[in-house]
N, C-alpha and C. Protein backbone atom coordinates (compact mmCIF):
# COMPACT_ATOMS: atom_id res chain seq x y z
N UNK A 1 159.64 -37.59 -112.64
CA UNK A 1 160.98 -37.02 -112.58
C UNK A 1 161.94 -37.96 -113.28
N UNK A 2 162.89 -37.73 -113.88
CA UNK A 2 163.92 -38.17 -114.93
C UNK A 2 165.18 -38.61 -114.22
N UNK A 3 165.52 -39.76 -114.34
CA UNK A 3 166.96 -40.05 -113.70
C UNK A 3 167.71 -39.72 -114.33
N UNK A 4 168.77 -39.60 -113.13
CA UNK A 4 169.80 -39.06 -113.75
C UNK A 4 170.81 -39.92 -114.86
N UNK A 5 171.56 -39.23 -115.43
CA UNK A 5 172.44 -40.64 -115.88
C UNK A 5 174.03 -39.73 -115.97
N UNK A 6 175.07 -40.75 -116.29
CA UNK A 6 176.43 -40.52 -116.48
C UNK A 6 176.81 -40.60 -118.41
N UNK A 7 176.83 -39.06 -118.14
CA UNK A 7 177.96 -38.88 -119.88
C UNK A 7 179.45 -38.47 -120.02
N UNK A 8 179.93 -38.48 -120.49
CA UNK A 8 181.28 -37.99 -121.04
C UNK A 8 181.11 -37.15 -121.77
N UNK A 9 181.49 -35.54 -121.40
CA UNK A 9 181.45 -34.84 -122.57
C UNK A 9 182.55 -35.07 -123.59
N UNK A 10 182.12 -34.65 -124.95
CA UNK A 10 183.05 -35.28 -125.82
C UNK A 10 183.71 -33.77 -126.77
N UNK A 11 182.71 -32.67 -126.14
CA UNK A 11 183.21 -31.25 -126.81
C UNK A 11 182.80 -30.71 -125.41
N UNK A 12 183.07 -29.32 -125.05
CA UNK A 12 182.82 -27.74 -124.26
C UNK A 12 181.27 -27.91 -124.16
N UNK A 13 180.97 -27.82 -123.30
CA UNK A 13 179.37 -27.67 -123.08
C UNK A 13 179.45 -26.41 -122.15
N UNK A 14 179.23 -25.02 -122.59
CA UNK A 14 178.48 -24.02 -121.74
C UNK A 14 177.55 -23.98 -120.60
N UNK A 15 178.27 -23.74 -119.51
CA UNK A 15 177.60 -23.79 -118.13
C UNK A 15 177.46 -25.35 -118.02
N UNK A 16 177.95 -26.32 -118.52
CA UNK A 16 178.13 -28.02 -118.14
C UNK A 16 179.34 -28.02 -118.09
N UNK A 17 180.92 -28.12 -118.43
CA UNK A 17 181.75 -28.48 -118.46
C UNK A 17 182.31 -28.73 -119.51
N UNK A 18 183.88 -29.09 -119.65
CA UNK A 18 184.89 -28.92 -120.39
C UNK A 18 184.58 -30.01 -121.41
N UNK A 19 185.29 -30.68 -122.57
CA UNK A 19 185.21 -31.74 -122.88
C UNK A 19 186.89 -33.20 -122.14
N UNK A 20 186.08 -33.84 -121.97
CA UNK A 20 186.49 -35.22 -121.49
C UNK A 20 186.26 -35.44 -119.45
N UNK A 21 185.62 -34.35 -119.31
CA UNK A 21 184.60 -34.62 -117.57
C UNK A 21 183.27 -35.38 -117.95
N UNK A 22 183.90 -36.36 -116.90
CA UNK A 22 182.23 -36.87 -116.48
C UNK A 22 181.29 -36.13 -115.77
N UNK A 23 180.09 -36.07 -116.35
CA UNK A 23 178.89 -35.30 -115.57
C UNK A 23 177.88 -36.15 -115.42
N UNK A 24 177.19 -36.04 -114.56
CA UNK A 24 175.46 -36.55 -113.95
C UNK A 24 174.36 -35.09 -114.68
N UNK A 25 173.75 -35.31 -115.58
CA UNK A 25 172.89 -35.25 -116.05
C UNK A 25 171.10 -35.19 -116.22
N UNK A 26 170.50 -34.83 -115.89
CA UNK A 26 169.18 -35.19 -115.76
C UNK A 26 169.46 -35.94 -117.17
N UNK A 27 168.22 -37.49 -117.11
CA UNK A 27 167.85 -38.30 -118.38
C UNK A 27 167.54 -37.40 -119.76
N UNK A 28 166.85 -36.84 -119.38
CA UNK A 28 165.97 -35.78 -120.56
C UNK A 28 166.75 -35.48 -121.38
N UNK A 29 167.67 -34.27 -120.56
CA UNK A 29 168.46 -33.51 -121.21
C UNK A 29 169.69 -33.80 -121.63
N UNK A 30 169.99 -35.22 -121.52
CA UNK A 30 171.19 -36.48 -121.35
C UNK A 30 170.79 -36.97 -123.52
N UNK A 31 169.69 -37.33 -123.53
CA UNK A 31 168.93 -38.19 -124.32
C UNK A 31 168.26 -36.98 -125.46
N UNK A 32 168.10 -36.11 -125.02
CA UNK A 32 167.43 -35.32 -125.70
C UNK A 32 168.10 -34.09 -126.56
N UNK A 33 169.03 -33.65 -125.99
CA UNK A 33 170.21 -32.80 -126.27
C UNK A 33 171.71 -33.32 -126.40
N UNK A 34 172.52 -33.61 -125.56
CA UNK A 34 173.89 -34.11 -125.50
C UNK A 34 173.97 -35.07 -126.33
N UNK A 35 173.98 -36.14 -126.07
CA UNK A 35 174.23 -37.62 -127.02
C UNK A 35 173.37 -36.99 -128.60
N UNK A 36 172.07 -36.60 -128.95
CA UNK A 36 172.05 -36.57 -130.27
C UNK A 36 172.95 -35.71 -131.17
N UNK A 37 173.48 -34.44 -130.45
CA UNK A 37 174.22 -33.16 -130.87
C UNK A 37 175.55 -34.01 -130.78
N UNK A 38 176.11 -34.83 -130.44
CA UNK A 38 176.78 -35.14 -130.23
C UNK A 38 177.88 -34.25 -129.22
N UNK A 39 177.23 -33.77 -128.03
CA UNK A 39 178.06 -33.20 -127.35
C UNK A 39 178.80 -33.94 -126.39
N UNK A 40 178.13 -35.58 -125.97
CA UNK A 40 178.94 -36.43 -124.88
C UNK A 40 178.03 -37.88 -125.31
N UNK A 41 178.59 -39.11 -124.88
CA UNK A 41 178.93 -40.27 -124.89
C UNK A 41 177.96 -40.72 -123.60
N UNK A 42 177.51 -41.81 -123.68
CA UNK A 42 177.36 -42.55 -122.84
C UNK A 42 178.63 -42.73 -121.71
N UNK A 43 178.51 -43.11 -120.40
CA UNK A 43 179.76 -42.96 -119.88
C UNK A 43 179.63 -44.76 -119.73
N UNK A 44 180.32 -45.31 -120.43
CA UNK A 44 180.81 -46.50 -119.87
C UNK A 44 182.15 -46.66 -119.58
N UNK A 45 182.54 -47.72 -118.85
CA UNK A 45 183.95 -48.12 -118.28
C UNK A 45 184.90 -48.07 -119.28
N UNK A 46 184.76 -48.20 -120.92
CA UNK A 46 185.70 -48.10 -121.71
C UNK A 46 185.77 -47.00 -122.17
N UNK A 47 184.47 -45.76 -122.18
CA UNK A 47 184.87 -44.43 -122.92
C UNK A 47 185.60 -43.46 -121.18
N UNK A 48 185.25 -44.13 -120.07
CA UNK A 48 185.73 -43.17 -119.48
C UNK A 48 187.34 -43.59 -119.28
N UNK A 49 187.83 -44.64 -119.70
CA UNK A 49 189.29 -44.90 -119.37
C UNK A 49 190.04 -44.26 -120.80
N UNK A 50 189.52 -44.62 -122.06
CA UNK A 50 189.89 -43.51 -122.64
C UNK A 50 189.82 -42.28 -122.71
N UNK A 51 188.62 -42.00 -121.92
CA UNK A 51 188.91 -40.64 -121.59
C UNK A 51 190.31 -39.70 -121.11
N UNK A 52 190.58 -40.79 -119.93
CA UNK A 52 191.17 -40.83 -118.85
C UNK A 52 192.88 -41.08 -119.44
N UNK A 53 193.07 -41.28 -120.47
CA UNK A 53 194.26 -41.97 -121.30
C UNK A 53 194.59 -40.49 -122.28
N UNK A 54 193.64 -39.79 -122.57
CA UNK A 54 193.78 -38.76 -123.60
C UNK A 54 194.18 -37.59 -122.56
N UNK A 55 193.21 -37.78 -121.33
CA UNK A 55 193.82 -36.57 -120.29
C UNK A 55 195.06 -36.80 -120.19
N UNK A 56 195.48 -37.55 -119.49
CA UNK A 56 196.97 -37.70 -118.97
C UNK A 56 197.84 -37.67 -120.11
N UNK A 57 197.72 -37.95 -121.41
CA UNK A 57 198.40 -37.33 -122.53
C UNK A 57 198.41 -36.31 -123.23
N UNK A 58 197.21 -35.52 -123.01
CA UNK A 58 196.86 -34.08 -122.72
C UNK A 58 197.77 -33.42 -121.76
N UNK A 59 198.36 -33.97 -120.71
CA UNK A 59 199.10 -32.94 -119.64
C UNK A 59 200.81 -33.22 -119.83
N UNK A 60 200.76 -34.63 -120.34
CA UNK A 60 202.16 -34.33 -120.70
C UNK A 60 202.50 -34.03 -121.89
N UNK A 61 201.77 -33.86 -122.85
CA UNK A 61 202.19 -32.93 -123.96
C UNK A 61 202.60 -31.15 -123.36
N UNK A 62 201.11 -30.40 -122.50
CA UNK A 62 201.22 -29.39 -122.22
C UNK A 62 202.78 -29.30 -120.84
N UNK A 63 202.68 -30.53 -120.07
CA UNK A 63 204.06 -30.00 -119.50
C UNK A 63 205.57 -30.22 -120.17
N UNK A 64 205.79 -30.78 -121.43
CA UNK A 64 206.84 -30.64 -122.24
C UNK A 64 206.86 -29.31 -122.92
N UNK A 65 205.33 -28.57 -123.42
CA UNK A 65 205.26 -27.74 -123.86
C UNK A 65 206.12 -26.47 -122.89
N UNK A 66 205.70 -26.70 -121.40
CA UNK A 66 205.85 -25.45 -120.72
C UNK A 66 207.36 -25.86 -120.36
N UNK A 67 208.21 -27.04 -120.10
CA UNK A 67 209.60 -27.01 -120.06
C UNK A 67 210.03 -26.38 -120.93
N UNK A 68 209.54 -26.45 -122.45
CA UNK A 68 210.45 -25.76 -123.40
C UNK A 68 210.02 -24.67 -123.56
N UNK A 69 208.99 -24.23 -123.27
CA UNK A 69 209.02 -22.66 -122.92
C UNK A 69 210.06 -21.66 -122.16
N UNK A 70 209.56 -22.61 -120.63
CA UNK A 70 210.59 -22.05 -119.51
C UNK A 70 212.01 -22.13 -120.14
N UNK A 71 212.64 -23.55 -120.94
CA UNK A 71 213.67 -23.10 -121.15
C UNK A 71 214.79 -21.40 -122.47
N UNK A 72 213.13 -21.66 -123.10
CA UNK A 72 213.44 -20.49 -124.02
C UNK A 72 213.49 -19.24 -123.28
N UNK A 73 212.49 -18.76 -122.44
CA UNK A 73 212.59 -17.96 -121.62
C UNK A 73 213.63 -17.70 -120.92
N UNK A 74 214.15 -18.85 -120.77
CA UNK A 74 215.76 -18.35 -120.15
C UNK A 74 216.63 -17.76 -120.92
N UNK A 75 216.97 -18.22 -122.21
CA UNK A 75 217.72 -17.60 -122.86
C UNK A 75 217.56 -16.17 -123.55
N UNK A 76 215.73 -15.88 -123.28
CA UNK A 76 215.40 -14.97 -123.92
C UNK A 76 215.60 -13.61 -122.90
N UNK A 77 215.04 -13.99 -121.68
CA UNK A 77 214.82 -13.01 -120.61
C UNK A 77 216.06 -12.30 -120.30
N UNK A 78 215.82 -10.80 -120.55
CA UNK A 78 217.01 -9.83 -120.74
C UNK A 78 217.58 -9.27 -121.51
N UNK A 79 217.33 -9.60 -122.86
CA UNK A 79 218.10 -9.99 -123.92
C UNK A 79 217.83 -8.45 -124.42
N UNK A 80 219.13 -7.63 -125.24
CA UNK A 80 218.90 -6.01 -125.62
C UNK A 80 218.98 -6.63 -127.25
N UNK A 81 217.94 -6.07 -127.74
CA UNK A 81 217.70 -6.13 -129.18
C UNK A 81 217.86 -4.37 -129.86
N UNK A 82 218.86 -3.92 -130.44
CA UNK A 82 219.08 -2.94 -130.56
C UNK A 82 218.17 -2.50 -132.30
N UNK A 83 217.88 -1.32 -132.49
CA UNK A 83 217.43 -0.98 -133.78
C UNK A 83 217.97 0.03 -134.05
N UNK A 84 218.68 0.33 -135.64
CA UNK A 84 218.97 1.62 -135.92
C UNK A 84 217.97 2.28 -136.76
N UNK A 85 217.40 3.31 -136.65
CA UNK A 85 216.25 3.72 -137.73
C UNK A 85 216.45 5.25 -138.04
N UNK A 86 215.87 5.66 -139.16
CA UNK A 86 216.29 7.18 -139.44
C UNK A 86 215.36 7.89 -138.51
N UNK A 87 215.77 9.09 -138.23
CA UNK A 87 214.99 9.83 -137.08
C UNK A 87 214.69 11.14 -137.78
N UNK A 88 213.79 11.25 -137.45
CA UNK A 88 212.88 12.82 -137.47
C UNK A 88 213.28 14.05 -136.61
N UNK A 89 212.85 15.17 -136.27
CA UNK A 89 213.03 16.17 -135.09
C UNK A 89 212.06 15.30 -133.93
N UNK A 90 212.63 15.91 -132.70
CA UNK A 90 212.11 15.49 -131.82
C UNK A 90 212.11 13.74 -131.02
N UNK A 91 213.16 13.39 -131.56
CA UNK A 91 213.76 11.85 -132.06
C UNK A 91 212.45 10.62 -132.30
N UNK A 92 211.36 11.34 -133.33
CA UNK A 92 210.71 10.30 -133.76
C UNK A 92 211.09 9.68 -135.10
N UNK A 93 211.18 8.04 -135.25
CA UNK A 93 211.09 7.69 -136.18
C UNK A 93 210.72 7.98 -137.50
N UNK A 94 211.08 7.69 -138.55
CA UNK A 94 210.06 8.05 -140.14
C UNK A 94 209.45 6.66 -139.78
N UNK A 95 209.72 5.66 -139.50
CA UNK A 95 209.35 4.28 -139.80
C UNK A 95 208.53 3.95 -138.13
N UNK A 96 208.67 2.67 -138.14
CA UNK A 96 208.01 2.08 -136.84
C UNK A 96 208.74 0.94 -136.55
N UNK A 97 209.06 0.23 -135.01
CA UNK A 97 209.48 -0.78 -134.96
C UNK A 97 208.49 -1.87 -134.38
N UNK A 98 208.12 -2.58 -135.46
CA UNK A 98 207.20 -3.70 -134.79
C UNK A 98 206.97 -4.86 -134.63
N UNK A 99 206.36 -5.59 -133.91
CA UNK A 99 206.28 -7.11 -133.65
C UNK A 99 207.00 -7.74 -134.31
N UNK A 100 206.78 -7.42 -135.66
CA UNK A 100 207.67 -8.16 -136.76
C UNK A 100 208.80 -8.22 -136.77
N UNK A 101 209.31 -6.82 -136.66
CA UNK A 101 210.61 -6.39 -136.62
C UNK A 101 211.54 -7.55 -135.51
N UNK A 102 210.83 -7.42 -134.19
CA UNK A 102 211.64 -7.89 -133.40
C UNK A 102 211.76 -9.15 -133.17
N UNK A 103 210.53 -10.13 -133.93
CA UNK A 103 210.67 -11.30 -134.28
C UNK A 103 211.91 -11.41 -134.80
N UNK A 104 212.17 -11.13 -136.51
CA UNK A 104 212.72 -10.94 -137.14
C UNK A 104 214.07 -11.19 -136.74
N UNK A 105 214.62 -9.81 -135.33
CA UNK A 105 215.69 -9.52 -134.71
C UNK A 105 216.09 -10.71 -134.17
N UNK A 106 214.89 -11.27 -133.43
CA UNK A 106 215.09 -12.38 -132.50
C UNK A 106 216.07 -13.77 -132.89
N UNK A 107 215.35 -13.56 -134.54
CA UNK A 107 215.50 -14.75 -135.38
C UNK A 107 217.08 -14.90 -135.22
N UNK A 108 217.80 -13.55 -135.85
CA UNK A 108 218.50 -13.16 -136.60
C UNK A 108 219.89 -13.60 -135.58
N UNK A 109 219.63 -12.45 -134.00
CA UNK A 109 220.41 -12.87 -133.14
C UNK A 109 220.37 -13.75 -132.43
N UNK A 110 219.43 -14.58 -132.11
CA UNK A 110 219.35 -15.77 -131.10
C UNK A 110 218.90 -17.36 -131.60
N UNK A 111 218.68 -17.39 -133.10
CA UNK A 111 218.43 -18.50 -134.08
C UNK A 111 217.67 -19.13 -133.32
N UNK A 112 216.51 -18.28 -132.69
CA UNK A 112 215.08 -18.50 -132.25
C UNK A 112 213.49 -17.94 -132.65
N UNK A 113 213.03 -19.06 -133.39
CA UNK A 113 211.98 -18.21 -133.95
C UNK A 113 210.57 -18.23 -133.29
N UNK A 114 210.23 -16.92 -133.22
CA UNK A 114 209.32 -16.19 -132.55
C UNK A 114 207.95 -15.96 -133.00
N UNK A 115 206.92 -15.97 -133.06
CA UNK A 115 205.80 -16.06 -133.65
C UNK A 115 205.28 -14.57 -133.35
N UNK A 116 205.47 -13.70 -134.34
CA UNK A 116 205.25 -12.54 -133.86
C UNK A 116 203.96 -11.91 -133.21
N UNK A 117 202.93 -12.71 -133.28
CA UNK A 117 201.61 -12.62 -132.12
C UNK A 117 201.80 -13.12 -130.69
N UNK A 118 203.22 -13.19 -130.87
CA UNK A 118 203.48 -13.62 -129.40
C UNK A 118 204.34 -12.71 -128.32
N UNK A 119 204.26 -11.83 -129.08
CA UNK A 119 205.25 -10.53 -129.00
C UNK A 119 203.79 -9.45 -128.57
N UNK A 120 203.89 -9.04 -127.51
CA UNK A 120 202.98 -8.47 -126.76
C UNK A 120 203.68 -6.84 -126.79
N UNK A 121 202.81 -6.05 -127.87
CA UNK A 121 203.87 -4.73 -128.68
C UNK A 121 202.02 -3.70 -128.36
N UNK A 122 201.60 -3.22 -127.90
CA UNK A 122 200.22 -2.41 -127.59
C UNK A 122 200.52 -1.92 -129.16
N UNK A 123 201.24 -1.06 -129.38
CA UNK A 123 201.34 0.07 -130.75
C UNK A 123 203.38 0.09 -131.28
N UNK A 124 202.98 -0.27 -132.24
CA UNK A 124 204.61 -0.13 -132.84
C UNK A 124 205.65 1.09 -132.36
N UNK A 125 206.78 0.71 -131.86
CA UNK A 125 207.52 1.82 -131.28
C UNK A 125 208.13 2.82 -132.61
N UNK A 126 207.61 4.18 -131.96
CA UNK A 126 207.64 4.90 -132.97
C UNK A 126 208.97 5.86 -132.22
N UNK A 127 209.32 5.73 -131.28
CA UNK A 127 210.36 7.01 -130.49
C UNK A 127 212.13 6.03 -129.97
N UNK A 128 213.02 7.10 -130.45
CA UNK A 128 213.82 6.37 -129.99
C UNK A 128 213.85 6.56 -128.43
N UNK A 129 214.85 4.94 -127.60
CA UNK A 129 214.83 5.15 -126.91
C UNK A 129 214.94 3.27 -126.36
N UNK A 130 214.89 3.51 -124.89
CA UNK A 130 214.59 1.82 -124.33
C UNK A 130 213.66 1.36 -123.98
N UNK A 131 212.74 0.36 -124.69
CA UNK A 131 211.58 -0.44 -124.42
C UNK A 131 211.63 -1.89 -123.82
N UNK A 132 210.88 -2.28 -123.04
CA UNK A 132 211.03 -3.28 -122.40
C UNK A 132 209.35 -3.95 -122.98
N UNK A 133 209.78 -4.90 -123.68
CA UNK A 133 209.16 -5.88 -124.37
C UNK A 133 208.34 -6.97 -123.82
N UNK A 134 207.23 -7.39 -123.77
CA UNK A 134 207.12 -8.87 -123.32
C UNK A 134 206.47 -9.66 -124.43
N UNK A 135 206.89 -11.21 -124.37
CA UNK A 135 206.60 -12.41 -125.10
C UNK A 135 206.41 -13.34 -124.39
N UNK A 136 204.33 -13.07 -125.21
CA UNK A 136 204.27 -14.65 -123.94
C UNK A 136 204.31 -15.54 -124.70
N UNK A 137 204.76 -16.64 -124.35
CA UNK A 137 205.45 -18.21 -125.05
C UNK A 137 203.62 -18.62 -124.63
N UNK A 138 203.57 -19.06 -123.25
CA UNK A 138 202.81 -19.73 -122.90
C UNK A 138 202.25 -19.51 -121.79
N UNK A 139 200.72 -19.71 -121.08
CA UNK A 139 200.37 -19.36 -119.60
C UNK A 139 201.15 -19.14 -118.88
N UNK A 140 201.88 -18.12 -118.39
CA UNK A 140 202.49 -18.10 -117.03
C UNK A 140 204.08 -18.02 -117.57
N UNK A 141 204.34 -17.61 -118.48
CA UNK A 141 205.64 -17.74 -118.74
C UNK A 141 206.27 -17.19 -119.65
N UNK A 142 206.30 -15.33 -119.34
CA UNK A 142 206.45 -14.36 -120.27
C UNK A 142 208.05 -13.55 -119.95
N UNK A 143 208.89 -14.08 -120.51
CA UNK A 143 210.61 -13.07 -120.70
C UNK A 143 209.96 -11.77 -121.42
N UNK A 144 211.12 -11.26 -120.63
CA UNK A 144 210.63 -9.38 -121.33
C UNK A 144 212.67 -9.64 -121.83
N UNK A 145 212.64 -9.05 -123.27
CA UNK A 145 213.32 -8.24 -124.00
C UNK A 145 213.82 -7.05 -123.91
N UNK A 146 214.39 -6.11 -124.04
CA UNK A 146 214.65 -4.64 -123.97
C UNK A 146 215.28 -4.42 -125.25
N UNK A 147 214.38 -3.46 -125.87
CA UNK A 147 214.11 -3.00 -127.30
C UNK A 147 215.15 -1.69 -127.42
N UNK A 148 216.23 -1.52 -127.77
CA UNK A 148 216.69 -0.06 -128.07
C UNK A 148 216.66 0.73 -129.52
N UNK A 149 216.32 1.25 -129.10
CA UNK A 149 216.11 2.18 -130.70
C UNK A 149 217.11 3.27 -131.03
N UNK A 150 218.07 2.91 -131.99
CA UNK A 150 219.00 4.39 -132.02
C UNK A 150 218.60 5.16 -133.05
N UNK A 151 219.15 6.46 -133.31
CA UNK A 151 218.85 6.95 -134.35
C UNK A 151 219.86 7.00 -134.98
N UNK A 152 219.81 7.06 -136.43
CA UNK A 152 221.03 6.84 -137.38
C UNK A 152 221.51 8.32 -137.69
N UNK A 153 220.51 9.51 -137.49
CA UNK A 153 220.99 10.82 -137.47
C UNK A 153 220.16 11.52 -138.01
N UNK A 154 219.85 12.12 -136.91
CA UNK A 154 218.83 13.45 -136.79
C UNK A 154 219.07 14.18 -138.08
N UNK A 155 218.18 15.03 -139.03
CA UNK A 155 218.31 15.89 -139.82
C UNK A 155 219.01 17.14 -140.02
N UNK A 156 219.49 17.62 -140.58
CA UNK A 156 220.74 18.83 -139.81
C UNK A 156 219.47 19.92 -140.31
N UNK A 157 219.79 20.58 -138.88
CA UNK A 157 218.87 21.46 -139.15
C UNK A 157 219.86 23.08 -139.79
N UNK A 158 218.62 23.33 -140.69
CA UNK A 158 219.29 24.47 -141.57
C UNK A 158 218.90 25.66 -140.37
N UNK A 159 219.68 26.46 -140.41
CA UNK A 159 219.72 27.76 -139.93
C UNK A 159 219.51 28.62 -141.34
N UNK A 160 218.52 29.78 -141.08
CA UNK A 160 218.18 30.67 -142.29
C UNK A 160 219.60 31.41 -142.24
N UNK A 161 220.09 31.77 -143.59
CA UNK A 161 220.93 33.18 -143.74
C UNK A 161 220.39 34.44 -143.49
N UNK A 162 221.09 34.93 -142.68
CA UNK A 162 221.04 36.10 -142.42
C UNK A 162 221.90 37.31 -142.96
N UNK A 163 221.79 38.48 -143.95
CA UNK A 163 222.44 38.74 -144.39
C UNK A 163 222.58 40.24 -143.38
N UNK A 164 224.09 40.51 -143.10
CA UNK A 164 224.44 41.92 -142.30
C UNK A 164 224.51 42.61 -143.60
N UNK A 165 223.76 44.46 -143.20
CA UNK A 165 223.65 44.82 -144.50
C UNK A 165 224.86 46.32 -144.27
């Protein structure tokens, strides 16, 4: 039977763990797989404190990340982004309003720029009317928008002549 030993993963190991956890290992599969693939490190006292140095700078990068999220979210959450577009019968669009668009809008009115894959849109709004939007910034921390769509003016509809004889 194979002792065990201590590695550092150094990438994602499937069904082992994340990269930068220490794991116990069978020898074999320590020696035989991981360390040559280069999937983890020997664990000594100096790779696990750097380990341990990259985590904790790993979390305060991601919690500056999520302050300035939360704080965008504040300014964002609520916010009416209006559209004027030509309208069809039945008040559908000729055009579409999409992700882009409201990036775009975002830019335009709030001199905040938006990454329009971050703009959570199922299918481009094709109807006028009020949509309620969401953008997720980041895990756990999605402002919804409200999208209005006006129409710039319905088509006049012709009435046939009728002639009295």
């Amino acid at each position: 039977m194979s002792a065990k030993i201590k590695v550092l993963l150094v990438q994602d190991v499937e069904h082992l763990g994340r990269s930068g956890e220490l794991k116990d290992v069978s020898g074999g599969f320590g020696r035989n797989y991981l360390l040559p693939k280069g999937f983890a490190v020997l664990a000594t006292r100096g790779q696990i404190k750097q380990a341990e140095e990259r985590l904790s700078a790993q979390r305060r990068r991601v919690d500056a990340a999520r302050k300035d999220a939360e704080s965008l979210a504040a300014r964002l959450n609520g916010v009416t982004l209006t559209f004027t577009a030509k309208v069809g019968e039945q008040d559908r669009l000729y055009g579409s309003v999409t992700s882009a668009d409201i990036a775009e809008k975002i830019e335009q009115q709030l001199k905040i720029e938006i990454d329009r894959r971050k703009i959570e849109l199922d299918e481009p709004i094709k109807r006028t009317g009020s949509f309620p939007v969401s953008i997720r910034l980041v895990a756990g921390v999605v402002p919804v928008v409200n999208v209005v769509v006006q129409g710039e003016g319905a088509p006049a509809v012709v009435e046939p002549v009728v002639e009295v004889a």
